[in-house]
N, C-alpha and C. Protein backbone atom coordinates (compact mmCIF):
# COMPACT_ATOMS: atom_id res chain seq x y z
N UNK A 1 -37.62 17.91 34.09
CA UNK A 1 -37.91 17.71 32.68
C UNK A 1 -37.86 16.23 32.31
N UNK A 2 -37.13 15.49 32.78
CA UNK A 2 -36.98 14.21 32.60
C UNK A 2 -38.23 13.13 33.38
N UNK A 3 -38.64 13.78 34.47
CA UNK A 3 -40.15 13.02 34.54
C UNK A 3 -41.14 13.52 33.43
N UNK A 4 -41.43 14.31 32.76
CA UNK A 4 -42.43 14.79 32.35
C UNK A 4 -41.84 13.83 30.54
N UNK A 5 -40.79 14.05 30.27
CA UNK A 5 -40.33 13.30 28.65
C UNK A 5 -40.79 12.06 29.65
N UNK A 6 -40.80 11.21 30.72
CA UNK A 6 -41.07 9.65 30.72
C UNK A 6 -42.39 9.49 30.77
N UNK A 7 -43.29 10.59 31.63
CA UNK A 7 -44.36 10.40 31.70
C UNK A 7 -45.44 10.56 30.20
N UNK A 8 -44.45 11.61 29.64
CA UNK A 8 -44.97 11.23 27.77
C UNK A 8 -45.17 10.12 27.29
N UNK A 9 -44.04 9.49 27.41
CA UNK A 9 -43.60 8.54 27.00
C UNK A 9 -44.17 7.12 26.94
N UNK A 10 -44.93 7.37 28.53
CA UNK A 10 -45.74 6.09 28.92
C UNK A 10 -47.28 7.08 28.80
N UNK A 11 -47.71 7.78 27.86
CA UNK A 11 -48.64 7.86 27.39
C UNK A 11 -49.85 9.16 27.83
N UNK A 12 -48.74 9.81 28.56
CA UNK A 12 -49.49 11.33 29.45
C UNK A 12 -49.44 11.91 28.80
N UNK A 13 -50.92 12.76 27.81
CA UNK A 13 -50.78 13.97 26.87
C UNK A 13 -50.86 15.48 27.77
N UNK A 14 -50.98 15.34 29.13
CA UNK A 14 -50.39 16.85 29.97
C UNK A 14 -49.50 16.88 29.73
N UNK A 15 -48.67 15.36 30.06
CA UNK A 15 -47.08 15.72 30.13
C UNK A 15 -46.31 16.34 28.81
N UNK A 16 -46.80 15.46 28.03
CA UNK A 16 -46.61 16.40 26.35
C UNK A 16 -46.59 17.96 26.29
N UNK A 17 -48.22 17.85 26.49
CA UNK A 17 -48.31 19.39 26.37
C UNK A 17 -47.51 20.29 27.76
N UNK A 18 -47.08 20.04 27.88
CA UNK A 18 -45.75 20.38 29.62
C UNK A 18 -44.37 21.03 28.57
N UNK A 19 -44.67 19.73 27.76
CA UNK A 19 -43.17 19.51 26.94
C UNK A 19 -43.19 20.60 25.91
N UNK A 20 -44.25 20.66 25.16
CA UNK A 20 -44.63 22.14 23.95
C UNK A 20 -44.39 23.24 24.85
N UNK A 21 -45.03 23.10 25.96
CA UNK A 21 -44.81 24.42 26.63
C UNK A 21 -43.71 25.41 26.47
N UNK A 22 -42.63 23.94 27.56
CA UNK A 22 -41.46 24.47 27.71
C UNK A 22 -40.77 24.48 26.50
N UNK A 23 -40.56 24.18 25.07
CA UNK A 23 -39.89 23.99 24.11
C UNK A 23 -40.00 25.01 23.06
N UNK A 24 -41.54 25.79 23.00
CA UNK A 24 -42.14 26.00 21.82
C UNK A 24 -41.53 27.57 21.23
N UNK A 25 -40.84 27.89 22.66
CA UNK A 25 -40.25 29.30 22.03
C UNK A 25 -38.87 29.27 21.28
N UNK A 26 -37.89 28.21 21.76
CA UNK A 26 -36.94 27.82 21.20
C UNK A 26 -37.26 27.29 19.78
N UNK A 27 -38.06 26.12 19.86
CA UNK A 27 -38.34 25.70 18.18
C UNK A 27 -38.74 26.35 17.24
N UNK A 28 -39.23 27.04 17.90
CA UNK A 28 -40.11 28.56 17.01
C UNK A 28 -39.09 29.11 16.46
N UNK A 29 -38.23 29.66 17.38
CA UNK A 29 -37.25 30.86 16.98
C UNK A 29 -36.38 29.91 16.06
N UNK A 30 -36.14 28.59 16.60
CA UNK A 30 -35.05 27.75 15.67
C UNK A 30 -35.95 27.84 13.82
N UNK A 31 -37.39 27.73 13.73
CA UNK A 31 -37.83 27.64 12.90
C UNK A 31 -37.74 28.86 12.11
N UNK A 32 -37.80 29.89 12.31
CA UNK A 32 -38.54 31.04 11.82
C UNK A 32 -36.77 31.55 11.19
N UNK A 33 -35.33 31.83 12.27
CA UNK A 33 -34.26 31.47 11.26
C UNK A 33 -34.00 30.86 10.44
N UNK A 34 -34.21 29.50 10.14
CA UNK A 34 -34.04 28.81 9.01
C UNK A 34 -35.06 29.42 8.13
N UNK A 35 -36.47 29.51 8.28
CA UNK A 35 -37.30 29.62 7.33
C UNK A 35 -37.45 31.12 6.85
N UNK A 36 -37.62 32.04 7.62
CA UNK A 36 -37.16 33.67 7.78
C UNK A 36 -38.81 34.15 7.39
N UNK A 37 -40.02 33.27 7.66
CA UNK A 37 -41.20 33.85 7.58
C UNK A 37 -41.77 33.58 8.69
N UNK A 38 -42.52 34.22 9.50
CA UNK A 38 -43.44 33.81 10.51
C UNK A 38 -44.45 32.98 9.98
N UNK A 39 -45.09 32.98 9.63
CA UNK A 39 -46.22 31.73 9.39
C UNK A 39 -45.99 30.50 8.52
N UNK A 40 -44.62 30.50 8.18
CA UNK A 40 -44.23 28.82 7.61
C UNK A 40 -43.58 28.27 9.34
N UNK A 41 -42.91 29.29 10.18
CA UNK A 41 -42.01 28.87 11.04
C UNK A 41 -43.38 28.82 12.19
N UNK A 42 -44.29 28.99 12.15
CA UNK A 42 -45.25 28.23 13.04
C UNK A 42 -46.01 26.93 12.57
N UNK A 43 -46.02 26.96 11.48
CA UNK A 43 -46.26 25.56 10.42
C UNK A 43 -45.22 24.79 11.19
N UNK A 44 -44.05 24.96 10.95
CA UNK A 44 -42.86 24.17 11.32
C UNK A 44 -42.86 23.63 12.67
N UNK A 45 -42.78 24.56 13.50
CA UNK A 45 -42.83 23.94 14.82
C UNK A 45 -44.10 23.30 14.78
N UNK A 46 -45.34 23.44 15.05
CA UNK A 46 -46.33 22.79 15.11
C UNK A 46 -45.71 21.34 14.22
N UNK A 47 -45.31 21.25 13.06
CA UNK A 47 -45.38 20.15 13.03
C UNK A 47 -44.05 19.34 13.10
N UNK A 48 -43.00 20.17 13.72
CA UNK A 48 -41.99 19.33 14.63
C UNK A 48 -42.53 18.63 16.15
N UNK A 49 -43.30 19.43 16.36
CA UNK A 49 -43.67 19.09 17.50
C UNK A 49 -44.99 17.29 17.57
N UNK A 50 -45.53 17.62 16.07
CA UNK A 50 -46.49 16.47 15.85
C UNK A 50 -45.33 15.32 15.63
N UNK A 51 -44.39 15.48 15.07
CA UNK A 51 -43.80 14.36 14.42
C UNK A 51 -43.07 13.84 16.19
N UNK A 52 -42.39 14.50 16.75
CA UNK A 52 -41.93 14.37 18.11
C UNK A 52 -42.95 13.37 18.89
N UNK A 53 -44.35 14.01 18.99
CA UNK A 53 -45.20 12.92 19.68
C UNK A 53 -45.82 11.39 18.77
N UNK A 54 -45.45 11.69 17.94
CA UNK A 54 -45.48 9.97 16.74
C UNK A 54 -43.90 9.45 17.15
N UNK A 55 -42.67 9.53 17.38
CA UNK A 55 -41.93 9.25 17.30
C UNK A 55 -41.67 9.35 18.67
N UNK A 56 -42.42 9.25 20.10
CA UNK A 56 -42.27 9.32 21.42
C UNK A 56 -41.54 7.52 21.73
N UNK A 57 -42.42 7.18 21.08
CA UNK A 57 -41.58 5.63 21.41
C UNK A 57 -40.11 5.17 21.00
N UNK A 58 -39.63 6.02 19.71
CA UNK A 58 -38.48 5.60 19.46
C UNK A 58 -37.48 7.06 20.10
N UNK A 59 -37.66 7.16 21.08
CA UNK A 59 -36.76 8.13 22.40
C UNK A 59 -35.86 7.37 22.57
N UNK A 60 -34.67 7.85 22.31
CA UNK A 60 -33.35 7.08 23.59
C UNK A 60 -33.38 8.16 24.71
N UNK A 61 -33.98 7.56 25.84
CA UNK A 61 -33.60 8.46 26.69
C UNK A 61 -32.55 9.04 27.18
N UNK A 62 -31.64 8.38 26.89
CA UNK A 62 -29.91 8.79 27.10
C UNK A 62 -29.64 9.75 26.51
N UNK A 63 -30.61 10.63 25.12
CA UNK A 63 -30.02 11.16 25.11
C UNK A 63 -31.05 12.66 25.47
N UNK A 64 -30.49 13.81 25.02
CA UNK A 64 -31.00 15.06 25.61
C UNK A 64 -32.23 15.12 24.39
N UNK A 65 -33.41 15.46 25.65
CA UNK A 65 -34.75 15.65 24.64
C UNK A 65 -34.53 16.76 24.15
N UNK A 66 -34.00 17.67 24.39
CA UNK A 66 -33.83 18.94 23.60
C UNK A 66 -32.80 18.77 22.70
N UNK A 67 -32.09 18.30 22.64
CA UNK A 67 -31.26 18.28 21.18
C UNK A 67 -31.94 17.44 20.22
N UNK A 68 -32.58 15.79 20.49
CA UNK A 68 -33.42 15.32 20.35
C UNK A 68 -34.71 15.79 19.06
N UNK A 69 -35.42 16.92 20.27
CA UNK A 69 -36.28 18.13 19.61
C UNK A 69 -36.01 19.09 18.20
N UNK A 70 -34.53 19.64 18.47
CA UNK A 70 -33.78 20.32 17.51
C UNK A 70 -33.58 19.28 16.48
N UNK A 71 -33.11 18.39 16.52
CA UNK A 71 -32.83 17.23 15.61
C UNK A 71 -34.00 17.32 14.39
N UNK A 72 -35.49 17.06 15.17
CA UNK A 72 -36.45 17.31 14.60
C UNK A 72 -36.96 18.40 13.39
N UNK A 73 -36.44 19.66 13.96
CA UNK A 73 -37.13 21.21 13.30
C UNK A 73 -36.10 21.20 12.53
N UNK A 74 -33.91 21.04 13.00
CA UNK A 74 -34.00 21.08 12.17
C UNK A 74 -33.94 20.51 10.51
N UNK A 75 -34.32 19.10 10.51
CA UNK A 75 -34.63 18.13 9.41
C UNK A 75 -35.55 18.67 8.54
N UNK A 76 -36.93 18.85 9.64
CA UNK A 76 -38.21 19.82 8.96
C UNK A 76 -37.65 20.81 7.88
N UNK A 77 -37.08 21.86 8.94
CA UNK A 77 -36.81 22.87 8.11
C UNK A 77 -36.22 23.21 6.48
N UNK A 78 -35.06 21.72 6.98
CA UNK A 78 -33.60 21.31 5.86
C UNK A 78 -34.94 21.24 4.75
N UNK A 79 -35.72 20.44 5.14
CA UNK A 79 -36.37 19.80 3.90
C UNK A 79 -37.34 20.56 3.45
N UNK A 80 -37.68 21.99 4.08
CA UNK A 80 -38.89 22.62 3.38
C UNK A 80 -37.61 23.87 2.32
N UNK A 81 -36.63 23.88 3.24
CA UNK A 81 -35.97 24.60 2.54
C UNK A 81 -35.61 24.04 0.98
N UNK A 82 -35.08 22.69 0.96
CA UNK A 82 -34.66 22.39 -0.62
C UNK A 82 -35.83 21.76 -1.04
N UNK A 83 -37.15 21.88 -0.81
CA UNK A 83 -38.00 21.60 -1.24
C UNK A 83 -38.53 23.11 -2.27
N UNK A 84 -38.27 24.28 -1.88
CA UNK A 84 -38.92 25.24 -2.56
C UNK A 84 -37.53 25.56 -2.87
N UNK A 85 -36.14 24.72 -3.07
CA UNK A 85 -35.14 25.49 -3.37
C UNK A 85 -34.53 27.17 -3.45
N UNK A 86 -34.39 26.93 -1.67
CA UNK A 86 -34.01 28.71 -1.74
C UNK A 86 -32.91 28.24 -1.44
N UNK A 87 -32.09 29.77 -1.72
CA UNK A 87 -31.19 29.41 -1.39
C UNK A 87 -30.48 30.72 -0.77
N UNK A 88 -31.21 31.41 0.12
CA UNK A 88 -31.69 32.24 1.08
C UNK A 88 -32.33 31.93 2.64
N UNK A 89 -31.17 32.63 3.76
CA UNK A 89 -31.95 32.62 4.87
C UNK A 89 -32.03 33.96 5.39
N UNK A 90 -33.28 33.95 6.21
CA UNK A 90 -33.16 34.99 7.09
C UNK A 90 -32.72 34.69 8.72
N UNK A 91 -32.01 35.46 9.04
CA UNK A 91 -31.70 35.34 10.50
C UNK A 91 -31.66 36.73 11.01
N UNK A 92 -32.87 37.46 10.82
CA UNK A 92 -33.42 38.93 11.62
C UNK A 92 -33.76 38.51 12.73
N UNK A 93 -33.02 39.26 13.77
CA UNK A 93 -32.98 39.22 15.30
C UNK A 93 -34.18 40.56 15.45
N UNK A 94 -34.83 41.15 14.60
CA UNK A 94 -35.58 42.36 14.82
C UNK A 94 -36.84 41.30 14.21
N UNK A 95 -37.38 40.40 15.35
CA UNK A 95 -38.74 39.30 14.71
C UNK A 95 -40.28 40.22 15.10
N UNK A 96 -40.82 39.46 13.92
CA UNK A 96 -42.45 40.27 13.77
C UNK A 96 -42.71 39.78 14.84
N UNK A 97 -43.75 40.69 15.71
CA UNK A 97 -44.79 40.08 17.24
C UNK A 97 -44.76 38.61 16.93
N UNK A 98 -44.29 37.97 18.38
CA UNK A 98 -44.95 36.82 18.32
C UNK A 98 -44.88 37.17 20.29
N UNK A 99 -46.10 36.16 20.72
CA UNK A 99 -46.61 36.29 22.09
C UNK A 99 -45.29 35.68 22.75
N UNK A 100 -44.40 34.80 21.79
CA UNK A 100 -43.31 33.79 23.07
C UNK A 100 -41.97 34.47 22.54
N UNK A 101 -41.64 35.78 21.71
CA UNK A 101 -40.87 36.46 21.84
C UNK A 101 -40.92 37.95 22.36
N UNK A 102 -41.05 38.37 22.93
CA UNK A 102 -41.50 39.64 23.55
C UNK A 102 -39.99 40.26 24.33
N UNK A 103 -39.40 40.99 23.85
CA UNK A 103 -38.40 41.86 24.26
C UNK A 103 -38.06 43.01 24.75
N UNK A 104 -37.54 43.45 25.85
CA UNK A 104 -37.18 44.95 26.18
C UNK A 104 -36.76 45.80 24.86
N UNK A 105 -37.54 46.81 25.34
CA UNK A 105 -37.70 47.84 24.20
C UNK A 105 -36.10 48.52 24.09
N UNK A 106 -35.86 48.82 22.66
CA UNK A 106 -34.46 49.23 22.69
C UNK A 106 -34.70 50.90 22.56
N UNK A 107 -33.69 51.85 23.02
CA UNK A 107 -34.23 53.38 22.49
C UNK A 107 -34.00 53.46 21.12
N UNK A 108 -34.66 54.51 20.57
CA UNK A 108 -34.69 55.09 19.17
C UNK A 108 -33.16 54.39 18.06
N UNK A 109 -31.73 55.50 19.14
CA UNK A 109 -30.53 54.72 18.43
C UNK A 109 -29.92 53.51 17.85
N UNK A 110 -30.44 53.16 19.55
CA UNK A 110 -29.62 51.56 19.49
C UNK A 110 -30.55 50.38 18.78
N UNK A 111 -31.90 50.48 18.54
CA UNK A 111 -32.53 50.26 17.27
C UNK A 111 -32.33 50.28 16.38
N UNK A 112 -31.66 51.36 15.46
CA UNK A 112 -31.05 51.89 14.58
C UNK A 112 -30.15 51.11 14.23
N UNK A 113 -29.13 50.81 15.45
CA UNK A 113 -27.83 50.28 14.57
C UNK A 113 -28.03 49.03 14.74
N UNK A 114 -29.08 47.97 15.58
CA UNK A 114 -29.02 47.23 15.72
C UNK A 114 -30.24 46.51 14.15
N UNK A 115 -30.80 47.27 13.76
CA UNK A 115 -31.94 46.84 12.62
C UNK A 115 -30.45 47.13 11.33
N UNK A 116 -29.26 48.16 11.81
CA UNK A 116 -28.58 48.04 10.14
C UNK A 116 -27.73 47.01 10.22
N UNK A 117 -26.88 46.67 11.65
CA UNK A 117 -26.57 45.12 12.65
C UNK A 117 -26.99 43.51 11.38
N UNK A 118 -28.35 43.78 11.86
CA UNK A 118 -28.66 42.89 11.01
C UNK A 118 -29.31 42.82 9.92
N UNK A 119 -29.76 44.12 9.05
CA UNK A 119 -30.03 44.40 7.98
C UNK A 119 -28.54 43.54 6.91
N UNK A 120 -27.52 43.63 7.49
CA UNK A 120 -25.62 43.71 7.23
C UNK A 120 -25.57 41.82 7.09
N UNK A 121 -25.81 41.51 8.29
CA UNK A 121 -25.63 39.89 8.78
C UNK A 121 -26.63 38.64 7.66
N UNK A 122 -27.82 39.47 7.52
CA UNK A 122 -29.05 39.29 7.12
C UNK A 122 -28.62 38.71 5.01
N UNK A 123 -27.49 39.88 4.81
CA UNK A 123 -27.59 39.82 3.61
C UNK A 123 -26.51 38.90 3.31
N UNK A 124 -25.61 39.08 4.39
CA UNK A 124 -24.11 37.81 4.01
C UNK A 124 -24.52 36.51 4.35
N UNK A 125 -25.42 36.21 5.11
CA UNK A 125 -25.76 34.70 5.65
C UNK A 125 -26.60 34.35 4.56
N UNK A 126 -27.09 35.23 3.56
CA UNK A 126 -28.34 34.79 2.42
C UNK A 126 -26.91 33.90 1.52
N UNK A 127 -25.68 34.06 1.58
CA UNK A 127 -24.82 33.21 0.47
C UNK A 127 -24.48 31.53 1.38
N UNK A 128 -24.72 31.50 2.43
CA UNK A 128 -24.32 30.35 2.96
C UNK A 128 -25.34 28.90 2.55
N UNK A 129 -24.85 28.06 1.93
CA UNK A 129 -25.84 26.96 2.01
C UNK A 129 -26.28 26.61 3.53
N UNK A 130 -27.46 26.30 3.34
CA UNK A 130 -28.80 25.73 4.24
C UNK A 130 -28.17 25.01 5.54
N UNK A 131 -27.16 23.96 5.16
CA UNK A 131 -26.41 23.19 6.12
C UNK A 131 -25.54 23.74 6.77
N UNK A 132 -24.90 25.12 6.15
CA UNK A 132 -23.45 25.49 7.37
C UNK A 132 -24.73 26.69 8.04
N UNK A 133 -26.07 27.24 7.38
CA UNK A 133 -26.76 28.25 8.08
C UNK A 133 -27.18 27.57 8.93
N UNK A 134 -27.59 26.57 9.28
CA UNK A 134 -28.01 25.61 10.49
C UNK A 134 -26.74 25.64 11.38
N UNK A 135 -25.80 25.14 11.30
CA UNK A 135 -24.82 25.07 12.65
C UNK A 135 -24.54 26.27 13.12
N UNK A 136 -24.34 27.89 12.68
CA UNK A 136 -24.07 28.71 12.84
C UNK A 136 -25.18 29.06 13.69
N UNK A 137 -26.21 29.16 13.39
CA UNK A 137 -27.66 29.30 14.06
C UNK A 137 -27.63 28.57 15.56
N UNK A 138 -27.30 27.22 15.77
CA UNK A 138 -27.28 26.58 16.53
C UNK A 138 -26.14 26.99 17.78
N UNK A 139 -25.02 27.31 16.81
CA UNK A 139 -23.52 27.61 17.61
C UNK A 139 -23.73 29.32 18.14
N UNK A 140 -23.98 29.89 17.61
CA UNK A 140 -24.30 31.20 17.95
C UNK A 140 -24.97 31.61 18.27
N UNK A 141 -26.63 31.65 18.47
CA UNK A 141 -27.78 31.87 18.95
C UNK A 141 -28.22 30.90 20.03
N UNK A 142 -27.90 30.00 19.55
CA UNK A 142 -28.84 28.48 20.87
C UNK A 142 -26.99 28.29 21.51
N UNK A 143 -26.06 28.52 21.45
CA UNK A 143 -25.16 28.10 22.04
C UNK A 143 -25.05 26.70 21.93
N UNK A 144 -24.93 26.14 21.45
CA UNK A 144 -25.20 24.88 21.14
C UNK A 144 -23.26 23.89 21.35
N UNK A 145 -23.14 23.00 21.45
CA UNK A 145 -21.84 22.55 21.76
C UNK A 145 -21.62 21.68 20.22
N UNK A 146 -20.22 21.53 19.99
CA UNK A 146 -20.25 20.73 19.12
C UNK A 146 -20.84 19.24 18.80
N UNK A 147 -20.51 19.03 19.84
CA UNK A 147 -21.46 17.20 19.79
C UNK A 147 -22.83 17.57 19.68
N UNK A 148 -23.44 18.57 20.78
CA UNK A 148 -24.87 18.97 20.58
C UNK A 148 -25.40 18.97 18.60
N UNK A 149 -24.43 20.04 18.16
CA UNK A 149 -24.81 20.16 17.05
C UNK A 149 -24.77 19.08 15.83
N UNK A 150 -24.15 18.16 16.24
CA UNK A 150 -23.61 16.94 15.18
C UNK A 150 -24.93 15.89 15.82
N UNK A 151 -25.14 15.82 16.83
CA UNK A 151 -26.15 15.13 17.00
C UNK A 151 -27.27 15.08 16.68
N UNK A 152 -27.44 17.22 16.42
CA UNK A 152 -28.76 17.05 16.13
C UNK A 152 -29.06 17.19 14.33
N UNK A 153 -27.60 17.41 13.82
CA UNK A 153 -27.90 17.52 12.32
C UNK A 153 -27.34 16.27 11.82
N UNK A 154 -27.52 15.09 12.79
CA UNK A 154 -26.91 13.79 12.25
C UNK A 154 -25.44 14.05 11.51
N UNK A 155 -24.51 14.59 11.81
CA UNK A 155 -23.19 14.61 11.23
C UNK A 155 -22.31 14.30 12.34
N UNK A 156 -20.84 14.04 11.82
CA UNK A 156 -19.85 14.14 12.90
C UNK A 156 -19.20 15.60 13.51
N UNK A 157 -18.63 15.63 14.46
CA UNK A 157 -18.09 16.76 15.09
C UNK A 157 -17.15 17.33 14.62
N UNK A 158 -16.04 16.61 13.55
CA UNK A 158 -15.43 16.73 12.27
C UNK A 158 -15.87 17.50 11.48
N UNK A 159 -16.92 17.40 11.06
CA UNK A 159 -18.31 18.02 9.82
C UNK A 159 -18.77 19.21 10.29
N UNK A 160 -19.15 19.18 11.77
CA UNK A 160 -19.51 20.23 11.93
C UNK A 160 -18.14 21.35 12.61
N UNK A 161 -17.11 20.77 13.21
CA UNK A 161 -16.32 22.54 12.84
C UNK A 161 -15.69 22.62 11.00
N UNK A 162 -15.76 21.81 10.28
CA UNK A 162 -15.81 22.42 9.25
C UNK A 162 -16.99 23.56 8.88
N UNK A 163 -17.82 22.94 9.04
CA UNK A 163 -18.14 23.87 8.43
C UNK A 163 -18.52 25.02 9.25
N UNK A 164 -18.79 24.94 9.98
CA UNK A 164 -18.18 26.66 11.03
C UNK A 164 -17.50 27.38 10.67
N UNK A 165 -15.93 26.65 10.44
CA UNK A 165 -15.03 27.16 9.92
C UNK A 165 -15.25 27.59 8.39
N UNK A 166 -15.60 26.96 7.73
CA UNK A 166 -15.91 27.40 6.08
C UNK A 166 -16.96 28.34 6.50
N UNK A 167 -17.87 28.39 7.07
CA UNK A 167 -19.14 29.66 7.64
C UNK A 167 -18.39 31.09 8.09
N UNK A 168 -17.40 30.56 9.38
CA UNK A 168 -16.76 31.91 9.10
C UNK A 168 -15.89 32.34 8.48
N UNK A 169 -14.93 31.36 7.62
CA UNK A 169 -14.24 31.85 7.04
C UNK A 169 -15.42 33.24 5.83
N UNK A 170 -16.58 32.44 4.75
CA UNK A 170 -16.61 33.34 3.73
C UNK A 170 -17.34 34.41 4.84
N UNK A 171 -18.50 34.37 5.76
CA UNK A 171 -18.65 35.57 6.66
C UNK A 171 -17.53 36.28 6.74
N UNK A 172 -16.36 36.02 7.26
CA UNK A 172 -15.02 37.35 7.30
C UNK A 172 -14.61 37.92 5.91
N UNK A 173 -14.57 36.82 4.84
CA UNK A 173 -14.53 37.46 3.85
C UNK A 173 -15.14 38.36 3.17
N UNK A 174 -16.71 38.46 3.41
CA UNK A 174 -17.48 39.25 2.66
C UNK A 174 -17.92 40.54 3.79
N UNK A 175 -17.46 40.23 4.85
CA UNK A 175 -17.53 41.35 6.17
C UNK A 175 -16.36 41.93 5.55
N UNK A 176 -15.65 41.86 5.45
CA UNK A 176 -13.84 42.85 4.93
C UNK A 176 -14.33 43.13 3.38
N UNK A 177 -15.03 42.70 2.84
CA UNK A 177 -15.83 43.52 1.52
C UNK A 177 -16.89 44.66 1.58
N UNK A 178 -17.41 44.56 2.58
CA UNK A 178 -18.63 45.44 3.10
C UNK A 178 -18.38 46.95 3.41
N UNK A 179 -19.10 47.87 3.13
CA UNK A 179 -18.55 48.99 3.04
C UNK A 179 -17.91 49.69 4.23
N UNK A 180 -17.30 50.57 4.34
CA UNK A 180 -16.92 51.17 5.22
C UNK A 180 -17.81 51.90 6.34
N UNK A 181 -18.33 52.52 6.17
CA UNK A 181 -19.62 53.22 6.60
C UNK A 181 -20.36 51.98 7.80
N UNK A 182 -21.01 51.29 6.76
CA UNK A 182 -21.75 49.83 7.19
C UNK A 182 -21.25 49.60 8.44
N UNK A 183 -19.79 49.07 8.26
CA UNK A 183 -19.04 48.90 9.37
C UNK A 183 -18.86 49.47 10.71
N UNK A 184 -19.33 50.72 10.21
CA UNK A 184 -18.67 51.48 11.21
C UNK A 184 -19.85 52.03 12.21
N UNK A 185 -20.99 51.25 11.78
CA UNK A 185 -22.21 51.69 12.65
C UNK A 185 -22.51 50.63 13.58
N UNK A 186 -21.61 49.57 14.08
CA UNK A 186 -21.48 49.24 14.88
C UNK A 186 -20.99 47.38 14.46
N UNK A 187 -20.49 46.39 15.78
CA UNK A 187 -20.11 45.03 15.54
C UNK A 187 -21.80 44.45 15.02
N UNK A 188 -21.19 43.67 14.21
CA UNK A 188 -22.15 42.68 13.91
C UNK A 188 -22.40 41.73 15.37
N UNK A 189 -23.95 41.42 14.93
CA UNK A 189 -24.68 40.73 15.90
C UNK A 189 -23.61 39.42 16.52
N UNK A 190 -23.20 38.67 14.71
CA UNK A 190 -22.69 37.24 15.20
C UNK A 190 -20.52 37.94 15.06
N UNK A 191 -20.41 37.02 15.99
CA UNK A 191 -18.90 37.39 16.00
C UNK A 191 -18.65 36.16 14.93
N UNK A 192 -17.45 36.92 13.90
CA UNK A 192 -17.06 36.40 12.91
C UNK A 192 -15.63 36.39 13.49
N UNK A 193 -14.78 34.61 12.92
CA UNK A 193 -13.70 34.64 13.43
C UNK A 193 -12.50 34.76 11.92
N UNK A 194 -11.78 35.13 11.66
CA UNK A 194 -11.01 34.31 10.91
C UNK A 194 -9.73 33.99 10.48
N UNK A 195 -9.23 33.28 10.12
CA UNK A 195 -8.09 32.33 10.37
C UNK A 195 -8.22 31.28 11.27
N UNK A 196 -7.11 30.30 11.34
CA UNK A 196 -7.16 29.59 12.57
C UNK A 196 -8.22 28.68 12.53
N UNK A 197 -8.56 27.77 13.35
CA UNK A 197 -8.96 26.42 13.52
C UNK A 197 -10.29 26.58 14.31
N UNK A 198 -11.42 26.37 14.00
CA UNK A 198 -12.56 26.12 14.82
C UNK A 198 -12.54 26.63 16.13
């Protein structure tokens, strides 16, 4: 991967398109959580990905093109989000067809609890501002490390287990509000922690 970001770099549009290749399902999916529509979150990547090749020259290579990348979508995103001021995300793990997500089929049941899973997750993450729904996204889905994530949302590593911690703290809170029933049709997708320190 690191020949193909230099050979960009010094001006190879294969190598680029090498680079969309390998990237475009991650940015996608990074897009389409923050944004929670399919066709703004292909807007998005497409044009994370344009701004990435205008901004090929100012690369530190030191550091990771993929966090790098993320850095990118999610700025994009931050800014389409308080641009139409929502203050709503979606993070449905049950995504409309797309050709670079394609998944083993679940049976009838486990469909079931996994669409009420995150029907559940879907509605408590709609109270989180935009900025702690980004690290959670990052920390839980992309696995992402703390420095990873401070790097790529320009904050410190300070900043970001706060707000993890403030993320799961009101997630546990409004999970221990949630009905009984709800609960009991199975764990939520994202593990919620609470008490205790990052």
């Amino acid at each position: 991967m690191d020949e193909l970001v230099r050979r960009a770099r010094s001006g190879d549009d294969d190598a680029f398109s090498a680079l969309v290749e390998a990237y475009q399902t991650p940015i996608y999916n990074l897009c389409y959580r923050m944004l929670g529509e399919a066709g703004e979150a292909e807007d998005a990547a497409q044009e994370t990905f344009l701004r990435a090749y205008q901004q090929l020259a100012r690369y530190d290579p030191t550091r990771s093109f993929k966090t790098w990348l993320f850095a990118i979508a999610n700025h994009h995103c931050i800014d389409r989000l308080r641009k139409r001021r929502l203050t709503w995300l979606s993070l449905d793990d049950d995504l409309p067809p797309h050709p670079a997500l394609n998944e083993p089929g679940l049976g009838p049941e486990e469909a079931s609890v996994r669409r009420e899973q995150t029907e559940m997750l879907q509605k408590l993450l709609a109270h989180l501002p935009p900025d702690d729904r980004a690290v959670v996204v990052m920390r839980y889905w992309y696995d992402f490390s703390y420095e990873e994530i401070a790097e790529a949302t320009t904050a410190t590593i300070s900043s970001v287990k706060s707000r993890l911690h403030r993320a799961r703290g009101n997630l546990g809170e409004m999970l221990a509000g949630a009905a009984p029933d709800r609960r009991a049709a199975g764990r939520p997708a994202l593990r919620v922690e609470s008490g205790g320190g990052p």
